[in-house]
Protein backbone atom coordinates (compact mmCIF):
# COMPACT_ATOMS: atom_id res chain seq x y z
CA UNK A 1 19.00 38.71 -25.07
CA UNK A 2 20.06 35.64 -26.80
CA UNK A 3 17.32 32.59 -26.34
CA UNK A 4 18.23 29.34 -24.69
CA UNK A 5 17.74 27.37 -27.30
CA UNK A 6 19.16 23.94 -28.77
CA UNK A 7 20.24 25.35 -31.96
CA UNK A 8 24.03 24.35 -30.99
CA UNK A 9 25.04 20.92 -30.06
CA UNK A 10 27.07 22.47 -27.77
CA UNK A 11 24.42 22.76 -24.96
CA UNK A 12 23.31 19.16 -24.48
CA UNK A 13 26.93 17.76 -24.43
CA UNK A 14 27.71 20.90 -21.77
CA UNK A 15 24.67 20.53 -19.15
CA UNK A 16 25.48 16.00 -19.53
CA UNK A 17 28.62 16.71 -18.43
CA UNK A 18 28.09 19.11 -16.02
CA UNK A 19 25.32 16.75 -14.64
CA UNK A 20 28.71 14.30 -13.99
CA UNK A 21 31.06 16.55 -12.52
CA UNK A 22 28.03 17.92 -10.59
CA UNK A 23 26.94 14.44 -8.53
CA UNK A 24 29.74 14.89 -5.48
CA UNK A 25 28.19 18.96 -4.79
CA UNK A 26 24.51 17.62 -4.28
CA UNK A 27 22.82 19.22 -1.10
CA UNK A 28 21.21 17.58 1.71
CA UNK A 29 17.47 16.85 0.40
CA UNK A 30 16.25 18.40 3.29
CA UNK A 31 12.57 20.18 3.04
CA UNK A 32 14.06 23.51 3.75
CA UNK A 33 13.50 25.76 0.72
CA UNK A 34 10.35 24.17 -0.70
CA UNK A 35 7.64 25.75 -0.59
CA UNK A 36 3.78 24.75 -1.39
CA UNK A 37 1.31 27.79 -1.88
CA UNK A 38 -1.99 26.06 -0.91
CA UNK A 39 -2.92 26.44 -4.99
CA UNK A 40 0.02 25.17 -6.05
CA UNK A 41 3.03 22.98 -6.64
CA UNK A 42 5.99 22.43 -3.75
CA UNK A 43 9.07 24.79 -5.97
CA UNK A 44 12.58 24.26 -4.20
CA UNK A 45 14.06 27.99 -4.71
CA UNK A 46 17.57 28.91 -5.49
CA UNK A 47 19.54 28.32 -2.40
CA UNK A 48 17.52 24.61 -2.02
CA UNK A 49 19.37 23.67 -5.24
CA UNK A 50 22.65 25.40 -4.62
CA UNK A 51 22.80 28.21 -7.02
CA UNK A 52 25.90 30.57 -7.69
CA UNK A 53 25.22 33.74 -6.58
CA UNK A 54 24.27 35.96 -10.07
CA UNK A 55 26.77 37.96 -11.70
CA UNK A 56 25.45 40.82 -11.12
CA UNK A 57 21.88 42.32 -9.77
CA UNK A 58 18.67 40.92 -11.42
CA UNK A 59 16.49 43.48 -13.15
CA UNK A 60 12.84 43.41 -11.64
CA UNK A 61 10.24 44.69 -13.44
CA UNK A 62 7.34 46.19 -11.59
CA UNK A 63 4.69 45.02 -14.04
CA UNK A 64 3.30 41.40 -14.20
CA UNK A 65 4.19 38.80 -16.77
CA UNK A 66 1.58 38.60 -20.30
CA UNK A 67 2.53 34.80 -20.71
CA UNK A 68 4.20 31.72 -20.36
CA UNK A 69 6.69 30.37 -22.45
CA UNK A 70 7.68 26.49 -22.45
CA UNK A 71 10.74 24.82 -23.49
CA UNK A 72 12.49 21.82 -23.00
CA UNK A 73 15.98 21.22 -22.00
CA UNK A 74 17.71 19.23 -25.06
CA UNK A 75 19.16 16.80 -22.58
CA UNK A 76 19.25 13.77 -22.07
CA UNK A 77 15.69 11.74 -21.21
CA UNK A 78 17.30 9.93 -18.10
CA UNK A 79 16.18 7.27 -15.76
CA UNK A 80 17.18 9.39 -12.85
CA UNK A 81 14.19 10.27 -11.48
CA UNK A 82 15.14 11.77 -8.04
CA UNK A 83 15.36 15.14 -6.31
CA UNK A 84 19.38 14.92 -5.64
CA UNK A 85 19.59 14.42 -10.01
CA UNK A 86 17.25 17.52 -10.28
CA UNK A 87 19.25 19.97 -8.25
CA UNK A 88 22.09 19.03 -10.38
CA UNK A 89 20.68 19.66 -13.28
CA UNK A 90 19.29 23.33 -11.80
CA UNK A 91 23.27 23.71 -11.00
CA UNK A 92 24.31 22.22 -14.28
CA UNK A 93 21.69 24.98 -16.50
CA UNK A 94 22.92 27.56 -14.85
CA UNK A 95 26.86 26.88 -14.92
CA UNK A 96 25.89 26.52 -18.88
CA UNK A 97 24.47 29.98 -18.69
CA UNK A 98 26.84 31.65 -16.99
CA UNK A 99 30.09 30.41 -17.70
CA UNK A 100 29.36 29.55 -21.47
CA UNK A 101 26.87 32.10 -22.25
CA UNK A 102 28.04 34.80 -19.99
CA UNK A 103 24.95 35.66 -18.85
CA UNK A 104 24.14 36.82 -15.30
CA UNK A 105 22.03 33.92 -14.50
CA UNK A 106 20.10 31.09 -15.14
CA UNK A 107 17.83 32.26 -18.08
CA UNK A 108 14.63 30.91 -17.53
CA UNK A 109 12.25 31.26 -14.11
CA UNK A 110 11.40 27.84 -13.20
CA UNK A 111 12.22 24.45 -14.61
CA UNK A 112 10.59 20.86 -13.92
CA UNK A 113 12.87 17.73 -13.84
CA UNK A 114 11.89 14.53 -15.22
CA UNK A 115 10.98 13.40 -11.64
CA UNK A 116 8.67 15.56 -11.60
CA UNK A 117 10.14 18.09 -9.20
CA UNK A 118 9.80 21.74 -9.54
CA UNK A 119 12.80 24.45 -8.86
CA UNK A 120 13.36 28.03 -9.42
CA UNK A 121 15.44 29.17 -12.01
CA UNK A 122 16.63 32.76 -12.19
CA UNK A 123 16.80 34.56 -8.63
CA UNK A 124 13.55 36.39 -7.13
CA UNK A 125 11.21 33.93 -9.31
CA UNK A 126 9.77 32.75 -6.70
CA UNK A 127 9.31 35.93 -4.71
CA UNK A 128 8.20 38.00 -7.49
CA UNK A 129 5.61 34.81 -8.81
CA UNK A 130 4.02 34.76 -4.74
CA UNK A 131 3.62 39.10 -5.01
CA UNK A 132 1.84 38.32 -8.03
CA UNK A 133 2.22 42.17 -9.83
CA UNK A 134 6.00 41.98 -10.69
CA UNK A 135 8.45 39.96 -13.32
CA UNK A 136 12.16 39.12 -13.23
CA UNK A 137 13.39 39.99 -16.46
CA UNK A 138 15.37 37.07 -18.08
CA UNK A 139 17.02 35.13 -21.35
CA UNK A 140 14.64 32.56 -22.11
CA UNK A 141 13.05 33.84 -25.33
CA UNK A 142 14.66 36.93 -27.42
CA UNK A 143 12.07 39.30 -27.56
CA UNK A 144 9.88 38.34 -24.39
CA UNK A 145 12.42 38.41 -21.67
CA UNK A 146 10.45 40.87 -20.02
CA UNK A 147 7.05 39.81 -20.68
CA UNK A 148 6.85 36.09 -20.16
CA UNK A 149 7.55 34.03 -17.74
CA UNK A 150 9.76 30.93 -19.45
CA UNK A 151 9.79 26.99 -17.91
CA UNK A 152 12.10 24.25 -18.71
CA UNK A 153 11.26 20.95 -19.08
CA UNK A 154 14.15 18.36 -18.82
CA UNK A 155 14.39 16.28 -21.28
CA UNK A 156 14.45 16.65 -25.36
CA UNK A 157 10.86 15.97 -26.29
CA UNK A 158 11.32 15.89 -29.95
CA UNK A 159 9.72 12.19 -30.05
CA UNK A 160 8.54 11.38 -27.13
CA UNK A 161 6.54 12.58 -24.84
CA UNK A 162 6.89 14.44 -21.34
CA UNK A 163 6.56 11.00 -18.44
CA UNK A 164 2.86 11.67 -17.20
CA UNK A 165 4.11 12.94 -13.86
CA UNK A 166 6.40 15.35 -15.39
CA UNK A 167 3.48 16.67 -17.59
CA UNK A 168 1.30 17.11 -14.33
CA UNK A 169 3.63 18.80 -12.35
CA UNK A 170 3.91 21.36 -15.69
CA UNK A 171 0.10 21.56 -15.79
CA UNK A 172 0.19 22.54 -12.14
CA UNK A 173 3.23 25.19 -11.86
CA UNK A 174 1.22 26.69 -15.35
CA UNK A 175 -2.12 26.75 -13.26
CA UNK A 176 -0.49 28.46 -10.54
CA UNK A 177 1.02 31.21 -12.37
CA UNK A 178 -1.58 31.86 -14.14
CA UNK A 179 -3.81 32.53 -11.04
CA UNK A 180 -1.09 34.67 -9.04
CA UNK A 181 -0.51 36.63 -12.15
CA UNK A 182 -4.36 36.84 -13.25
CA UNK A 183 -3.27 34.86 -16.67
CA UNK A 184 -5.54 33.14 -18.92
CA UNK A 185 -5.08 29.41 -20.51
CA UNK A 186 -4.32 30.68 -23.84
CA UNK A 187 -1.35 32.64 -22.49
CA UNK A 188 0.56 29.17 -22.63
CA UNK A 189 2.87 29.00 -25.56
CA UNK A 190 6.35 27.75 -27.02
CA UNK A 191 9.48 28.85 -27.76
CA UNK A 192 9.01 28.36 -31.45
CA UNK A 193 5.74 30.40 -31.38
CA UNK A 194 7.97 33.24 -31.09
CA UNK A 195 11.77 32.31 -32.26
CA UNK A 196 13.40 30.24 -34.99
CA UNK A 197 14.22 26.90 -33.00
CA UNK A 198 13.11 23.25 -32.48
CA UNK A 199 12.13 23.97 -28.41
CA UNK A 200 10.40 22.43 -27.51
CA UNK A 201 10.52 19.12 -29.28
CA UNK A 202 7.59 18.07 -31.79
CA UNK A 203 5.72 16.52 -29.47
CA UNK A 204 5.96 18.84 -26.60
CA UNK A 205 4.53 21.64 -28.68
CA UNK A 206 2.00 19.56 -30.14
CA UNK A 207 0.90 18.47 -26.35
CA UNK A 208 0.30 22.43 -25.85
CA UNK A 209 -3.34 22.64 -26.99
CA UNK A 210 -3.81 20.35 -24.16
CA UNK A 211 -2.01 21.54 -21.53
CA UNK A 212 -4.13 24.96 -22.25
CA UNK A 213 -6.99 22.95 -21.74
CA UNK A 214 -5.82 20.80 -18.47
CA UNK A 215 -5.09 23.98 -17.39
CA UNK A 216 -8.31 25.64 -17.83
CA UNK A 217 -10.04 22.78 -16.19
CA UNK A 218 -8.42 23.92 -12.79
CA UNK A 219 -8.41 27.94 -13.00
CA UNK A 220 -11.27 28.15 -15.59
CA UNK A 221 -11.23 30.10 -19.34
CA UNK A 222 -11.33 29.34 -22.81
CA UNK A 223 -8.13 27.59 -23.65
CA UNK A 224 -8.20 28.84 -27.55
CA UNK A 225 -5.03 29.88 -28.44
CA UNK A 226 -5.06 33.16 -30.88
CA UNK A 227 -4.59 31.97 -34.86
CA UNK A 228 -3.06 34.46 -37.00
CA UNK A 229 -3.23 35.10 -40.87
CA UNK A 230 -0.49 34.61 -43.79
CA UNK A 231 0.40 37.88 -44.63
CA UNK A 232 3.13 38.01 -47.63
CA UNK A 233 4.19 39.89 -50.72
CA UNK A 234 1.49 40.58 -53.21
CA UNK A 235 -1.02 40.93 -50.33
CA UNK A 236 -3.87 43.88 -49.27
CA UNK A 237 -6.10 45.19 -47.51
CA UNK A 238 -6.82 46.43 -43.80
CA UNK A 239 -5.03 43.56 -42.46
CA UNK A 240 -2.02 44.15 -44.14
CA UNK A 241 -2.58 47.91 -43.09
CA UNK A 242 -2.74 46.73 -39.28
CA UNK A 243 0.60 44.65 -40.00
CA UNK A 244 2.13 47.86 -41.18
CA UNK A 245 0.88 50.90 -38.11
CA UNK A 246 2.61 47.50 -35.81
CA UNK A 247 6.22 47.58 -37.70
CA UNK A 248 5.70 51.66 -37.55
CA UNK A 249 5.06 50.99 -33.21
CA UNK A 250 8.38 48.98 -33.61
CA UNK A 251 10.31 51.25 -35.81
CA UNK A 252 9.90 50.40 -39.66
CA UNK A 253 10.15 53.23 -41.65
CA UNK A 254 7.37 52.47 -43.91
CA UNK A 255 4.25 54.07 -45.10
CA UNK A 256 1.26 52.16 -43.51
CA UNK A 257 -0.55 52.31 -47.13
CA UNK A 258 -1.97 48.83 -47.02
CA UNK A 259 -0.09 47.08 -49.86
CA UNK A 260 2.51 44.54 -48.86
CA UNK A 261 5.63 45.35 -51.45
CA UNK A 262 9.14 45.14 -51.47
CA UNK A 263 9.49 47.92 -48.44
CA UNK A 264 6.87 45.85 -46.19
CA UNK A 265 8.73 42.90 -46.58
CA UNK A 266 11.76 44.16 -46.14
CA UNK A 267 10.59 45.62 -42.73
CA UNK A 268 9.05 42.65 -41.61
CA UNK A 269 12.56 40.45 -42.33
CA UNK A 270 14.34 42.97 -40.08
CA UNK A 271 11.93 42.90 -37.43
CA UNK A 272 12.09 39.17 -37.16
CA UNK A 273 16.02 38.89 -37.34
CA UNK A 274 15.81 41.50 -34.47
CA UNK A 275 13.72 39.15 -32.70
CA UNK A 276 15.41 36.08 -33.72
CA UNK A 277 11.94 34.98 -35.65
CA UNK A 278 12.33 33.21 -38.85
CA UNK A 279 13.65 36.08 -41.43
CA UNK A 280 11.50 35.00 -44.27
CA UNK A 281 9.96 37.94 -45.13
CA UNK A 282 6.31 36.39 -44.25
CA UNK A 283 3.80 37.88 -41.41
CA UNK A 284 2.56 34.76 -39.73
CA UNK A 285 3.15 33.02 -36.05
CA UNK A 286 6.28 34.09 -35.02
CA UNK A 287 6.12 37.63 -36.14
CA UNK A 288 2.45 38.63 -35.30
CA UNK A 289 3.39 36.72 -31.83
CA UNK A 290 6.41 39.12 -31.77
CA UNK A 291 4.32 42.23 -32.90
CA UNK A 292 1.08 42.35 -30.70
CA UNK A 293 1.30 43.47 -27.79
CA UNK A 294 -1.37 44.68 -25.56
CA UNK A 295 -3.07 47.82 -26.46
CA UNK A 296 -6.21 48.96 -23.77
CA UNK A 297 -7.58 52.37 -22.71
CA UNK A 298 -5.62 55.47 -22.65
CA UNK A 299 -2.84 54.33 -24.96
CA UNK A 300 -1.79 56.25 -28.41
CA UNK A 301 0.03 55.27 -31.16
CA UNK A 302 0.35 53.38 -34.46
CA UNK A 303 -0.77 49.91 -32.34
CA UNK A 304 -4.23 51.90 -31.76
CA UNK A 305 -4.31 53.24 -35.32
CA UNK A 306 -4.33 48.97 -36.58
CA UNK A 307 -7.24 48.64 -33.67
CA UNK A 308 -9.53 51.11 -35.04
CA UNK A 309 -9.21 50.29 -38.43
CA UNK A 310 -9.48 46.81 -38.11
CA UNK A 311 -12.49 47.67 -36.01
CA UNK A 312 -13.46 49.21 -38.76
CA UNK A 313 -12.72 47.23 -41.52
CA UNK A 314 -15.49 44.54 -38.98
CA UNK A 315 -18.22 46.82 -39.40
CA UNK A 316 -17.76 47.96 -35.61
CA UNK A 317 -17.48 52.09 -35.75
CA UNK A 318 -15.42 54.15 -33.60
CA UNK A 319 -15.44 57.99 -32.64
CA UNK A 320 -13.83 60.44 -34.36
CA UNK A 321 -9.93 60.88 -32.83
CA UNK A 322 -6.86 58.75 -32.67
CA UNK A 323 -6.25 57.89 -29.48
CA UNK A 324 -8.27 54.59 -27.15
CA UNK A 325 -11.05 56.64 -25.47
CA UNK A 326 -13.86 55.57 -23.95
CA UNK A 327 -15.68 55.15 -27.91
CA UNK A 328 -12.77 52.98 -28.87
CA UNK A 329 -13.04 50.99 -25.35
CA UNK A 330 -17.15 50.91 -26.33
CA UNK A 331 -16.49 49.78 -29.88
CA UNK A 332 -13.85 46.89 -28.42
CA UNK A 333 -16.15 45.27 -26.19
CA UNK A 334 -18.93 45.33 -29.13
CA UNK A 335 -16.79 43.47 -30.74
CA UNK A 336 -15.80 41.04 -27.82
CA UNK A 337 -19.05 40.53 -27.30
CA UNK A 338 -20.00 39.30 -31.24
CA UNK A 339 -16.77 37.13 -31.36
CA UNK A 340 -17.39 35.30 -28.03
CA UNK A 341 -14.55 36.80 -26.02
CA UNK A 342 -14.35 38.08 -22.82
CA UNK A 343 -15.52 41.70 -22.96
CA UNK A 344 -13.39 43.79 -21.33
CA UNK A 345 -12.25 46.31 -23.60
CA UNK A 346 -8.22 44.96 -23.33
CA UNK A 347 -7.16 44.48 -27.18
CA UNK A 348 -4.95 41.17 -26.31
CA UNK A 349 -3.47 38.34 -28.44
CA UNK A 350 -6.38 36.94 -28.99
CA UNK A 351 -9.01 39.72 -29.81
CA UNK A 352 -6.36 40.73 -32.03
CA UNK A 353 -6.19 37.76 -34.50
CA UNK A 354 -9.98 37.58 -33.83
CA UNK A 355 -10.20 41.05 -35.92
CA UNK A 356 -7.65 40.27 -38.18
CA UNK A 357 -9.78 37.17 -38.90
């Protein structure tokens, strides 16, 4: 699905206006709807804010989400601090989303106002976030609409930052997802980790390292957020190898050989303008972001190929076969172990770029 994104003027001048026409539909600001988990933040769901019924059925996925995604709105940074202005907005987002986007629903799960208040987005959020083992599949972020879970921040956050109780409601919806969903701090990452856009803002994305860290100081973890390598024309070697089995996994057409030429970089433009990445031909953030995804016992395929060489190519060896057995799993955790991870055998994000070095 197409991101929300602020790559067209349109949306800002849409969701202001809609925030006027919407001031004579706001609800009574009753309590009924909100609800506080005792480990986490008061979220009003979807008929607290008034939502239109969606368009047609959500999709419900019956696997958990692997991350969170923030954004920010692109609207206006108003004064308006107060529960009656954030239902509006919730109304006004998803009036954008259907009516100008066509989409089914409000594309992201949850969104926090400037006052600091906390709604649902998209339909069954809330439900689905309190069972803790599903996802509602939504239109947030091309490419991880069915593996993250996306929050708006209102506001455009390009040069200034969030207002301090805005950012601590945000580091307290994050904590609380990440516990019902079993998530770790370095699961916390922007839109533009992942798709060609501005979301959200400069200085909202450059407040991430921190909020991974905030939120580790409630729930626990090391906050380190995966780094990934350069890889571009001209390039060699196992990593470049790795890049290729992953393109393979996605459906490249290429011969995983280990030297990045004109076919490799060709394949890895595609890729990202399938996912709406930056098409510049280049292997870095947004396309190994796009790429990994996670690979753990029992699994087959070219994704377990770039594991075991890479494993490899870091002096760890594995036993003889192709698939993730129980030598793989061994050989994993060996390696967990020397790079200071958590050894457990899953090949994540982050062990990942950790053998990609």
């Amino acid at each position: 699905m197409t991101p929300v994104t602020e790559s067209t003027p349109r949306r800002r001048s849409l969701l202001t206006g809609a925030l006027a026409l919407g001031a004579a539909t706001a609800l009574p600001l009753g309590a009924a709807g909100r609800a506080r988990a005792a480990d986490g933040p008061a979220i009003a769901d979807c008929t607290a804010w008034g939502a239109r019924p969606s368009s047609s059925p959500g999709r419900i996925l019956p696997t958990p989400p692997q991350k969170i995604i923030v954004h920010h709105t692109a609207t206006p940074n108003v004064t308006d601090h107060s529960l009656s202005h954030a239902f509006k907005l919730a109304r006004a987002m998803q009036n954008w989303a259907m009516d100008d986007r066509h989409w089914n629903d409000t594309g992201q799960h949850f969104t926090v106002s400037r006052g600091a208040h906390v709604m649902e987005g998209r339909h069954s959020s809330l439900a689905t976030l309190r069972g803790g083992s599903r996802t509602v599949e939504a239109a947030h972020c091309t490419g991880q609409n069915t593996i993250a879970i996306g929050i708006e921040n209102e506001g455009t956050y390009t040069s200034v930052d969030l207002r301090g109780p805005q950012y601590a409601a945000l580091v307290e919806l994050c904590a609380h997802i990440c516990r019902q969903y079993g998530l770790r701090t370095y699961q916390i990452y922007g839109h533009r980790d992942f798709n060609a856009t501005l979301c959200p803002g400069d200085r909202l994305y450059a407040m991430l390292p921190r909020l991974r860290r905030d939120v580790a100081s409630l729930i626990g973890g090391d906050p380190t957020a995966p780094v990934w390598p350069l890889l571009r024309n001209g390039d060699s070697g196992a990593r470049v190898r790795a890049l290729q089995h992953l393109l393979v996994e996605r459906g490249a057409t290429i011969t995983p050989d280990g030297a990045f030429g004109p076919a490799t970089e060709n394949a890895v433009r595609n890729f990202q303008s399938l996912v709406t990445a930056t098409p510049d031909g280049h292997a870095g953030n947004q396309t190994w972001h796009q790429l990994v995804a996670p690979v753990r016992r029992g699994a087959g395929g070219e994704a377990v190929k770039a594991v075991r060489l890479l494993l490899t190519a870091r002096g760890v060896p594995t036993t003889v076969g192709g698939g993730f057995g129980p030598g793989t799993q061994a050989a994993v955790t060996t390696f967990q172990n020397s790079a200071g991870l958590p050894a457990d055998g899953l090949v994540d994000a982050r062990t990942f770029s950790r053998l990609l070095g």
